[in-house]
C-alpha atoms as a PDB file:
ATOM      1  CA  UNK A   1     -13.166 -30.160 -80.580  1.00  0.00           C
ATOM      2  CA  UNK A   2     -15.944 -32.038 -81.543  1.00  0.00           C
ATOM      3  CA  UNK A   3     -15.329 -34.735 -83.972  1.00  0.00           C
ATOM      4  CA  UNK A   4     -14.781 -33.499 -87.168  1.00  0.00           C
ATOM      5  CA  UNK A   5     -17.393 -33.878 -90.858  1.00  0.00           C
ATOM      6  CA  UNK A   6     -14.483 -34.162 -92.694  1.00  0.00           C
ATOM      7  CA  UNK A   7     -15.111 -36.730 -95.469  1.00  0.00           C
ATOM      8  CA  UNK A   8     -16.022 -36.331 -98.714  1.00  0.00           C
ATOM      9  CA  UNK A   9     -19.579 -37.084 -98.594  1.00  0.00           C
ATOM     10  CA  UNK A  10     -22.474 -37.666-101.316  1.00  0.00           C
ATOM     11  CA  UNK A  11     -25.947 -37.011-100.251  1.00  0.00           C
ATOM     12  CA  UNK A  12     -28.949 -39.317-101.048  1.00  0.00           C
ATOM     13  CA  UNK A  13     -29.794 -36.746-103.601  1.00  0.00           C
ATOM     14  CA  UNK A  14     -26.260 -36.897-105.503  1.00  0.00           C
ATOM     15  CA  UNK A  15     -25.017 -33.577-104.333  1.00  0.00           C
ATOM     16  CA  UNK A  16     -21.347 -33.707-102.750  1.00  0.00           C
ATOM     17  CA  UNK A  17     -20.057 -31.654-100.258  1.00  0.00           C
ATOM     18  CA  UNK A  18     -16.997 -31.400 -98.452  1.00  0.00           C
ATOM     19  CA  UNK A  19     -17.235 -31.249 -94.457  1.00  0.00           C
ATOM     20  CA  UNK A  20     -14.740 -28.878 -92.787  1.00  0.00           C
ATOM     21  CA  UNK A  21     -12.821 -29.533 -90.160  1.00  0.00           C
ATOM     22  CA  UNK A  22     -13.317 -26.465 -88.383  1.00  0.00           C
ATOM     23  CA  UNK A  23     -15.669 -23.165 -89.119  1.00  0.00           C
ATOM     24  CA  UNK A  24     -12.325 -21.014 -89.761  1.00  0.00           C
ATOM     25  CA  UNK A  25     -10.267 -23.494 -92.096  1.00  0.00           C
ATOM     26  CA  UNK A  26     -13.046 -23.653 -94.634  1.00  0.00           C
ATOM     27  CA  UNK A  27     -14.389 -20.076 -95.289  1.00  0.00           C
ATOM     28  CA  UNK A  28     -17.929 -20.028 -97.085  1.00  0.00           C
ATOM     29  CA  UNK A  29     -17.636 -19.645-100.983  1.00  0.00           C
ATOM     30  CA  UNK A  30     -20.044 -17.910-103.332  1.00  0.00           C
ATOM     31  CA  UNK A  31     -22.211 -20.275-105.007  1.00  0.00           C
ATOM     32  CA  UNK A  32     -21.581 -23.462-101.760  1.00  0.00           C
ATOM     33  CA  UNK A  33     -23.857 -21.855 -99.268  1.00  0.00           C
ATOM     34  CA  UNK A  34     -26.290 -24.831 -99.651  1.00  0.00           C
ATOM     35  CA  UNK A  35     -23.864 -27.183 -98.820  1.00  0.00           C
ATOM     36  CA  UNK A  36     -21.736 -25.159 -96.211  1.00  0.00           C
ATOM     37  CA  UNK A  37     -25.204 -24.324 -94.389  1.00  0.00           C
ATOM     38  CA  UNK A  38     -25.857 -28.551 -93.938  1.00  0.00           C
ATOM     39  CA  UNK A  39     -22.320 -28.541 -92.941  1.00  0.00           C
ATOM     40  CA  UNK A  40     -22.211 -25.650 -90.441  1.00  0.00           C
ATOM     41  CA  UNK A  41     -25.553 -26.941 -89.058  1.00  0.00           C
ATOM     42  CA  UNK A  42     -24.009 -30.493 -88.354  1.00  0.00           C
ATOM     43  CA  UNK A  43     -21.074 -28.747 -86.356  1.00  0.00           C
ATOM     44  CA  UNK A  44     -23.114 -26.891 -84.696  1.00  0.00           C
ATOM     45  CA  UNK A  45     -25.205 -30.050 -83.424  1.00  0.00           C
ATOM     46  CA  UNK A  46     -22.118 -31.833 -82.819  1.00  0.00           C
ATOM     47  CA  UNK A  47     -20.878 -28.748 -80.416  1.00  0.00           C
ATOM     48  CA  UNK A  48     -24.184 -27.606 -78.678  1.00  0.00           C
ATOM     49  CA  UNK A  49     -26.958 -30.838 -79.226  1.00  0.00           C
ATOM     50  CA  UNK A  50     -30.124 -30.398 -81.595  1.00  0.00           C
ATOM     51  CA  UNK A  51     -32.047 -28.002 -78.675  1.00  0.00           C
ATOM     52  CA  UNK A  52     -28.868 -25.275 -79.337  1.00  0.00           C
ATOM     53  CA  UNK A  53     -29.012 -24.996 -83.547  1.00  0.00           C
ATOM     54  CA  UNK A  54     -30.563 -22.437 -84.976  1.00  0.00           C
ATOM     55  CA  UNK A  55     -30.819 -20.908 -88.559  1.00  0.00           C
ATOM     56  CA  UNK A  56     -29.013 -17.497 -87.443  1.00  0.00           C
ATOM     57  CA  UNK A  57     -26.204 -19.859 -85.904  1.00  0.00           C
ATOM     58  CA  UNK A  58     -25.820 -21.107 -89.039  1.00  0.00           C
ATOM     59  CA  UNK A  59     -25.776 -17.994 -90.871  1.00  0.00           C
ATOM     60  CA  UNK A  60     -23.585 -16.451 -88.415  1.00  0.00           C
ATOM     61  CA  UNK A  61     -20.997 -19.139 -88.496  1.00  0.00           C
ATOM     62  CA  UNK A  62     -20.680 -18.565 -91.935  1.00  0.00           C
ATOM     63  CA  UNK A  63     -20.680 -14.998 -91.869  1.00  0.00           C
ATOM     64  CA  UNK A  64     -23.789 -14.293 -93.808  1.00  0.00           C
ATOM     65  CA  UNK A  65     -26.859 -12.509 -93.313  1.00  0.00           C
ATOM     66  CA  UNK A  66     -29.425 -14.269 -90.612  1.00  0.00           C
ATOM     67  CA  UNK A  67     -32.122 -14.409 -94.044  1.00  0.00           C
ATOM     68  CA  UNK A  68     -29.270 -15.978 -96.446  1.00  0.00           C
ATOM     69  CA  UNK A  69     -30.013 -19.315 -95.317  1.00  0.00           C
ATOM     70  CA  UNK A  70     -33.697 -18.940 -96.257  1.00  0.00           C
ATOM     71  CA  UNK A  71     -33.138 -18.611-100.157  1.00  0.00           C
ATOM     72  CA  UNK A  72     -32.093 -22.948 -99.824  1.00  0.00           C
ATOM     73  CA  UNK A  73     -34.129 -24.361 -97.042  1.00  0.00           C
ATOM     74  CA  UNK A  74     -37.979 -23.037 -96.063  1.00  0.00           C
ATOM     75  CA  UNK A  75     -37.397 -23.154 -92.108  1.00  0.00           C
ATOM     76  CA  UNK A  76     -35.360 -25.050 -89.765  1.00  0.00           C
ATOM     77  CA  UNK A  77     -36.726 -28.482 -90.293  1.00  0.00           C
ATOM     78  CA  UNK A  78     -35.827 -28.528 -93.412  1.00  0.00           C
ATOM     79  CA  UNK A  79     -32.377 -27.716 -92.944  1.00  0.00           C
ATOM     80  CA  UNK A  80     -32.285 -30.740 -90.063  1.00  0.00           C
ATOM     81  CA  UNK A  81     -33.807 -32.878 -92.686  1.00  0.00           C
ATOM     82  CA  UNK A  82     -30.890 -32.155 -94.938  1.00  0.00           C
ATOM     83  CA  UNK A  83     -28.438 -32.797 -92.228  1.00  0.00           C
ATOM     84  CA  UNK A  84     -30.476 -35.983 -91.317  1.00  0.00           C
ATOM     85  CA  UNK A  85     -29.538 -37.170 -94.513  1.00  0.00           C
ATOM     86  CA  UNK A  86     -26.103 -36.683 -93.991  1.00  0.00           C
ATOM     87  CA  UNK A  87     -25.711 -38.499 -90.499  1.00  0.00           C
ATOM     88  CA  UNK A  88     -27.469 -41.383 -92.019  1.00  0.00           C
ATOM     89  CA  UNK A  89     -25.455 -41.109 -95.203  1.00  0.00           C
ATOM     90  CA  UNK A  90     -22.473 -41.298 -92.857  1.00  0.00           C
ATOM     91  CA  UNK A  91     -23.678 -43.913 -90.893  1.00  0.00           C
ATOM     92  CA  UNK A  92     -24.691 -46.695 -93.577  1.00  0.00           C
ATOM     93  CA  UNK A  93     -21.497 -46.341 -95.475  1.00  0.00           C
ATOM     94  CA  UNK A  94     -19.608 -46.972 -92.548  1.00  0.00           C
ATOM     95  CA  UNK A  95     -21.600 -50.006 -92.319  1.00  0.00           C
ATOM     96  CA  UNK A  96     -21.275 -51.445 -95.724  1.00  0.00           C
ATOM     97  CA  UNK A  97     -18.008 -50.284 -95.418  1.00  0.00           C
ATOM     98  CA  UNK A  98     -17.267 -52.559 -92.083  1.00  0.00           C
ATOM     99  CA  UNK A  99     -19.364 -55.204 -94.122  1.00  0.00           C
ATOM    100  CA  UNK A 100     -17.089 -55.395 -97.059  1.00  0.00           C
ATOM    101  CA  UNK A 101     -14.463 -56.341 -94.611  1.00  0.00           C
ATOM    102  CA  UNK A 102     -15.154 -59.492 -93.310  1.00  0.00           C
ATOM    103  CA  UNK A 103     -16.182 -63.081 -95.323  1.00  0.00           C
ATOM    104  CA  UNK A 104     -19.783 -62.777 -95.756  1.00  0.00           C
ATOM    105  CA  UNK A 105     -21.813 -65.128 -93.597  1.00  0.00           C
ATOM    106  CA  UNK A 106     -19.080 -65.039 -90.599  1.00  0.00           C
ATOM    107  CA  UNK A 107     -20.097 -64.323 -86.995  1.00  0.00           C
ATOM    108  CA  UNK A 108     -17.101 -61.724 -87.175  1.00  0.00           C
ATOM    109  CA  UNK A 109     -18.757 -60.087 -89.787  1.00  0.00           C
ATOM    110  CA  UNK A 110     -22.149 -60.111 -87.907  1.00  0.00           C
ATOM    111  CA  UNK A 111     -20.642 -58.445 -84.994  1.00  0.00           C
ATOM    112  CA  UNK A 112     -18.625 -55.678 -87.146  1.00  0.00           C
ATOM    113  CA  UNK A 113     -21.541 -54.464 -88.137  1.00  0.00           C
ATOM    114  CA  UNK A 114     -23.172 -54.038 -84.508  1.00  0.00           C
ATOM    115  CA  UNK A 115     -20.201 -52.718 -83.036  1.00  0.00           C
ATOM    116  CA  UNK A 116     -19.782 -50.752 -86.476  1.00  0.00           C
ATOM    117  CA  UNK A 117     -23.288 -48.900 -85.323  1.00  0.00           C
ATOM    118  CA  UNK A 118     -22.511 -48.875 -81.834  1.00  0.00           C
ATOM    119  CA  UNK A 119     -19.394 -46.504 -82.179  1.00  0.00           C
ATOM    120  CA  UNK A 120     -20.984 -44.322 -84.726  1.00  0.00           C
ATOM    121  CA  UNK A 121     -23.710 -43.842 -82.191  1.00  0.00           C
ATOM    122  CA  UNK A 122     -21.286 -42.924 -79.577  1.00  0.00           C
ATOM    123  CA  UNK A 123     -19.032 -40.421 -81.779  1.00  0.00           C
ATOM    124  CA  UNK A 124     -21.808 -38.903 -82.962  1.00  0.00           C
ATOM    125  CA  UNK A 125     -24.320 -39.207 -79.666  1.00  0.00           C
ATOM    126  CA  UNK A 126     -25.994 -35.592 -80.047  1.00  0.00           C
ATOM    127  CA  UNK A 127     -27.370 -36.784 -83.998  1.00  0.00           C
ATOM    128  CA  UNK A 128     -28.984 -39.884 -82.550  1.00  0.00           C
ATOM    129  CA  UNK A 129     -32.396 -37.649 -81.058  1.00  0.00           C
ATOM    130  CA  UNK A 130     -32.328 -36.110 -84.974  1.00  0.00           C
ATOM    131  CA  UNK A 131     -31.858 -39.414 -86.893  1.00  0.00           C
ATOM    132  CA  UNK A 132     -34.545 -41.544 -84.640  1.00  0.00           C
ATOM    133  CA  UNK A 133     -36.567 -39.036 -82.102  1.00  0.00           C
ATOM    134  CA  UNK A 134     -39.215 -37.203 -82.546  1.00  0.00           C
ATOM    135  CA  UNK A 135     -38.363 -34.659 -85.640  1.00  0.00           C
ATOM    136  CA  UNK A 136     -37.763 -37.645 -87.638  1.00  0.00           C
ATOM    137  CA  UNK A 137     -40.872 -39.647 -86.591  1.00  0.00           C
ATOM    138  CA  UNK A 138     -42.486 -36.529 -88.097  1.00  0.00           C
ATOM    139  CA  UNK A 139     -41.386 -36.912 -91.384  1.00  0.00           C
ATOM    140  CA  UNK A 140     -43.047 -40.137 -93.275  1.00  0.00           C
ATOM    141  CA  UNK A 141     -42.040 -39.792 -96.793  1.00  0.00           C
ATOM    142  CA  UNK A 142     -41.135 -42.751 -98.679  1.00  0.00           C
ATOM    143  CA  UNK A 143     -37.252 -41.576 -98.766  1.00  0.00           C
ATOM    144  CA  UNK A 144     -37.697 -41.051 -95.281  1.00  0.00           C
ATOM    145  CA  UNK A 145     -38.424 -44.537 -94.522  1.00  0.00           C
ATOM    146  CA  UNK A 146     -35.641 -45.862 -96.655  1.00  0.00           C
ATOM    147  CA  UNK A 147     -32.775 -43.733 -95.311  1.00  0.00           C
ATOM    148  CA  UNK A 148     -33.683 -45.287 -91.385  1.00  0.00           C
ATOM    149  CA  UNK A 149     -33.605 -48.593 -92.431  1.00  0.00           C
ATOM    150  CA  UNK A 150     -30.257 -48.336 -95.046  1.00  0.00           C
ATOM    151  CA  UNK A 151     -28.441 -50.110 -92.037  1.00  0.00           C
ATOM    152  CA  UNK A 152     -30.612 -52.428 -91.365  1.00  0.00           C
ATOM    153  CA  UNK A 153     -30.499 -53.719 -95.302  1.00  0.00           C
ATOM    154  CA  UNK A 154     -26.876 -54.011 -94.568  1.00  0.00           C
ATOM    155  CA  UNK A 155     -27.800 -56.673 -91.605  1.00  0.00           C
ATOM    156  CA  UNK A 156     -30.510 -58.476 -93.275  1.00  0.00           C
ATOM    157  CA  UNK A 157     -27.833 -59.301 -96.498  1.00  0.00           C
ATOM    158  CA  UNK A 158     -25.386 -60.611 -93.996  1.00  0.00           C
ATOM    159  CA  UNK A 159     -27.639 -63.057 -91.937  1.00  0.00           C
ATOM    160  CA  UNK A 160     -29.053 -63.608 -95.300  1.00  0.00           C
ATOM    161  CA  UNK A 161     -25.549 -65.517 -95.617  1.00  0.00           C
ATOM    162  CA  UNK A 162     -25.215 -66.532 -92.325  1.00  0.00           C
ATOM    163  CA  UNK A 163     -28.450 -68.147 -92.309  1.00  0.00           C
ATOM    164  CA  UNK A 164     -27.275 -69.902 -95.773  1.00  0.00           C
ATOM    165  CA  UNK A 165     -24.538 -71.284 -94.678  1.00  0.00           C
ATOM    166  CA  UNK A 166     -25.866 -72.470 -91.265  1.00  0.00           C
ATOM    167  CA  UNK A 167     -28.827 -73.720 -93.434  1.00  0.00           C
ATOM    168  CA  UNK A 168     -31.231 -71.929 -90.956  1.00  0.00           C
ATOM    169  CA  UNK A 169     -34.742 -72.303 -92.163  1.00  0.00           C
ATOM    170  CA  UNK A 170     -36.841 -71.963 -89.329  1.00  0.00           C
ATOM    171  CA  UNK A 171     -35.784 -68.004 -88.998  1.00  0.00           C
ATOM    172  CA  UNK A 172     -35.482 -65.313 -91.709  1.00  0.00           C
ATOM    173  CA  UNK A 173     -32.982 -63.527 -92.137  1.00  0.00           C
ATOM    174  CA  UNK A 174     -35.561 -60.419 -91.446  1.00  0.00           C
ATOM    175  CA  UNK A 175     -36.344 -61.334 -88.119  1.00  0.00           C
ATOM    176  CA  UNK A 176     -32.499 -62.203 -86.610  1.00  0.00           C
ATOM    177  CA  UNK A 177     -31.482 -58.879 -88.301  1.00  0.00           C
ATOM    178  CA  UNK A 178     -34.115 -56.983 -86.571  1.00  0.00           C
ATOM    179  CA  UNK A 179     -32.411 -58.457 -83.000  1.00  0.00           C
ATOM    180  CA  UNK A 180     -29.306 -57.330 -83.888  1.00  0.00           C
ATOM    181  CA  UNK A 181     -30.410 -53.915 -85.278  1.00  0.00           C
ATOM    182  CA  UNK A 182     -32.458 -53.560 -81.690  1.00  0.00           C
ATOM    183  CA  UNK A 183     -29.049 -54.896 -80.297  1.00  0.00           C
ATOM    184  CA  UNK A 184     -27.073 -51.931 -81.357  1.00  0.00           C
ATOM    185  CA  UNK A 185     -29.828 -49.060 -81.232  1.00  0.00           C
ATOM    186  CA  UNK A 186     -30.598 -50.267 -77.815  1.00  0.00           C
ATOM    187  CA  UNK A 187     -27.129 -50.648 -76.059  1.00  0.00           C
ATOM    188  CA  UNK A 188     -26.656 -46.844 -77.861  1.00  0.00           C
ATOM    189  CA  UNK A 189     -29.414 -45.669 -76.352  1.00  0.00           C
ATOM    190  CA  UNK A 190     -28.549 -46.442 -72.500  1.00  0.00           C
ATOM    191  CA  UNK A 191     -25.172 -45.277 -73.194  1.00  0.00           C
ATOM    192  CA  UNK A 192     -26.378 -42.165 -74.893  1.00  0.00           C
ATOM    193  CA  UNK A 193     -28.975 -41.136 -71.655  1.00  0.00           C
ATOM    194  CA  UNK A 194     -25.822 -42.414 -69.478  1.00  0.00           C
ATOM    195  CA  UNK A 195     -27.872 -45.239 -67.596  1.00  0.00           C
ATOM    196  CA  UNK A 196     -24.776 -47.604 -67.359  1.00  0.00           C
ATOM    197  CA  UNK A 197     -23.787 -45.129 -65.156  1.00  0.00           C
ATOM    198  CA  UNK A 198     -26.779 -46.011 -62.449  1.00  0.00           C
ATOM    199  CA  UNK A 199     -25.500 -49.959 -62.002  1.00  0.00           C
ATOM    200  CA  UNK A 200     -22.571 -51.626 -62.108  1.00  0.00           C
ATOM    201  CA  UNK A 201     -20.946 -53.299 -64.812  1.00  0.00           C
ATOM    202  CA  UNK A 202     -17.453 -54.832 -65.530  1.00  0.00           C
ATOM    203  CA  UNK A 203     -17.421 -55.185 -69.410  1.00  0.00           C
ATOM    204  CA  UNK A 204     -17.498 -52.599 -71.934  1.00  0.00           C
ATOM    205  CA  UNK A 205     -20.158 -51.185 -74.009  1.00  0.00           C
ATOM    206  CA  UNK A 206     -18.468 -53.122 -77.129  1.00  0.00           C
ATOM    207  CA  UNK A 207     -17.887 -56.305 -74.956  1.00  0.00           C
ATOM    208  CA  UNK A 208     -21.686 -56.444 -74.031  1.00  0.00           C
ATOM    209  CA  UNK A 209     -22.667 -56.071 -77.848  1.00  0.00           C
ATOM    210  CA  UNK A 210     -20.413 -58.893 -79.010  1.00  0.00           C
ATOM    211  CA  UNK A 211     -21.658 -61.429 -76.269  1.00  0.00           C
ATOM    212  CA  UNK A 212     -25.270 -60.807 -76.794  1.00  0.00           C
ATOM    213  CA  UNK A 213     -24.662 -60.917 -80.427  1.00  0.00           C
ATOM    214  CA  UNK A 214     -23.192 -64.605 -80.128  1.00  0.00           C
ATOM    215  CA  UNK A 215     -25.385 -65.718 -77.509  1.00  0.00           C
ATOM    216  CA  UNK A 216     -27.756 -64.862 -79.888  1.00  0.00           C
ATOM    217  CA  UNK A 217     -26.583 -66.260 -83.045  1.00  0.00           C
ATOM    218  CA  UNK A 218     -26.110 -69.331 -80.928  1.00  0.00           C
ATOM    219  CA  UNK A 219     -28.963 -69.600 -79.736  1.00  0.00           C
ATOM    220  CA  UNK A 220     -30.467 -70.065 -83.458  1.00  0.00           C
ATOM    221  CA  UNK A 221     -28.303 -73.143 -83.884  1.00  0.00           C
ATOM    222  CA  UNK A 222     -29.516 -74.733 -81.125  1.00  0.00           C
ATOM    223  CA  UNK A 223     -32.794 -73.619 -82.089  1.00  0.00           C
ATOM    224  CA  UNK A 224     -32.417 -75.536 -85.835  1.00  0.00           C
ATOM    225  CA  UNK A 225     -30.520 -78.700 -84.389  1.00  0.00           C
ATOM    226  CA  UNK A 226     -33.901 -79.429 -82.205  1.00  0.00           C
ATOM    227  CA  UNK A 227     -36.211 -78.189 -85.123  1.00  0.00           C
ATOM    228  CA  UNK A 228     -34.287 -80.141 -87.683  1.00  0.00           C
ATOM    229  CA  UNK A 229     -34.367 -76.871 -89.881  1.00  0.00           C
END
């Protein structure tokens, strides 16, 4: 069973929808086939990867007709699109969610968010090609553009207080958040296409995240303390 939409969710767009846990325990209701079509479509992702969804899937998961789905979304990428904004939805709540939890400015806060991304990224692997390949590099709309780099807002405001507190002037908080951003997307990636697989390695995914991220972080003290900044 792949991991369940089953949060109450609010689209960028203001529309709710509740993600069922399974195709059988949420039958579709007259009047939610928008919504039920974004979630069906996300299940069926999560089960067979972007390369097995179709529209007809969709509709046939739902038990409609194979040209219901066309009276809400034109074609296929605009049903993706929809369900891109969903994953990232998902995804940047989680992270202000993770953020809220920790004292602002802390290096335990920093690394909640990373590792916050990281195991997103990992439950959800088969959403990362539609929320950062090529169908999304495609689409170049303003909202677009905003709903990739949600998360990364999250980590500039936090080493916006780091670098506060540290008094760090030589860096912006723009630039260190873009490492740790890279950090997470990158370590996600190689997990994702399994290349941890091809060497060894005796720490964790997680464990690899949080010593780069303090090596890092560290190594921006030591940068001020010779810079005086």
């Amino acid at each position: 069973m792949p991991a369940a939409w089953d949060t109450l969710v609010t689209l960028h767009s203001g529309i709710r929808l509740v993600a069922s846990s399974t195709a059988d325990s949420a039958p579709y209701h007259h009047g939610d086939l928008y919504k039920s079509l974004i979630v069906a479509a996300a299940e069926l992702i999560e089960e067979d990867g972007l390369m097995g969804f179709s529209m007809v899937a969709a509709a046939r998961r739902l038990g409609v007709s194979s040209a219901a789905p066309y009276r809400h979304f034109r074609d296929r990428s605009d049903l993706l699109n929809a369900v891109t904004d969903l994953a990232f939805y998902a995804l940047n709540t989680e992270v202000e969610a993770a953020a809220a939890l920790y004292e602002p400015g802390t290096e335990d806060c920093l690394v909640a968010l990373g590792m916050t991304y990281l195991d997103f990224l990992q439950r959800h692997q088969p959403f990362y090609e539609l929320m950062w390949g090529s169908l999304e590099a495609e689409l170049t709309t303003p909202e677009c553009f905003a709903r990739r780099v949600r998360g990364l807002h999250s980590f500039i405001a936090a080493l916006a207080d780091w670098c506060r507190i540290h008094h760090i002037q030589h860096r912006s908080p723009e630039d260190i958040a873009l490492a740790f951003w890279s950090m997470a997307h990158g370590l996600s990636l190689l997990q994702n296409h399994r290349a941890f697989t091809e060497v060894r390695r005796e720490n964790r995914i997680e464990d690899m995240l949080r010593t780069n991220a303090l090596i890092y972080l560290r190594g921006v003290l030591a940068e001020a303390g010779e810079t005086g900044a």
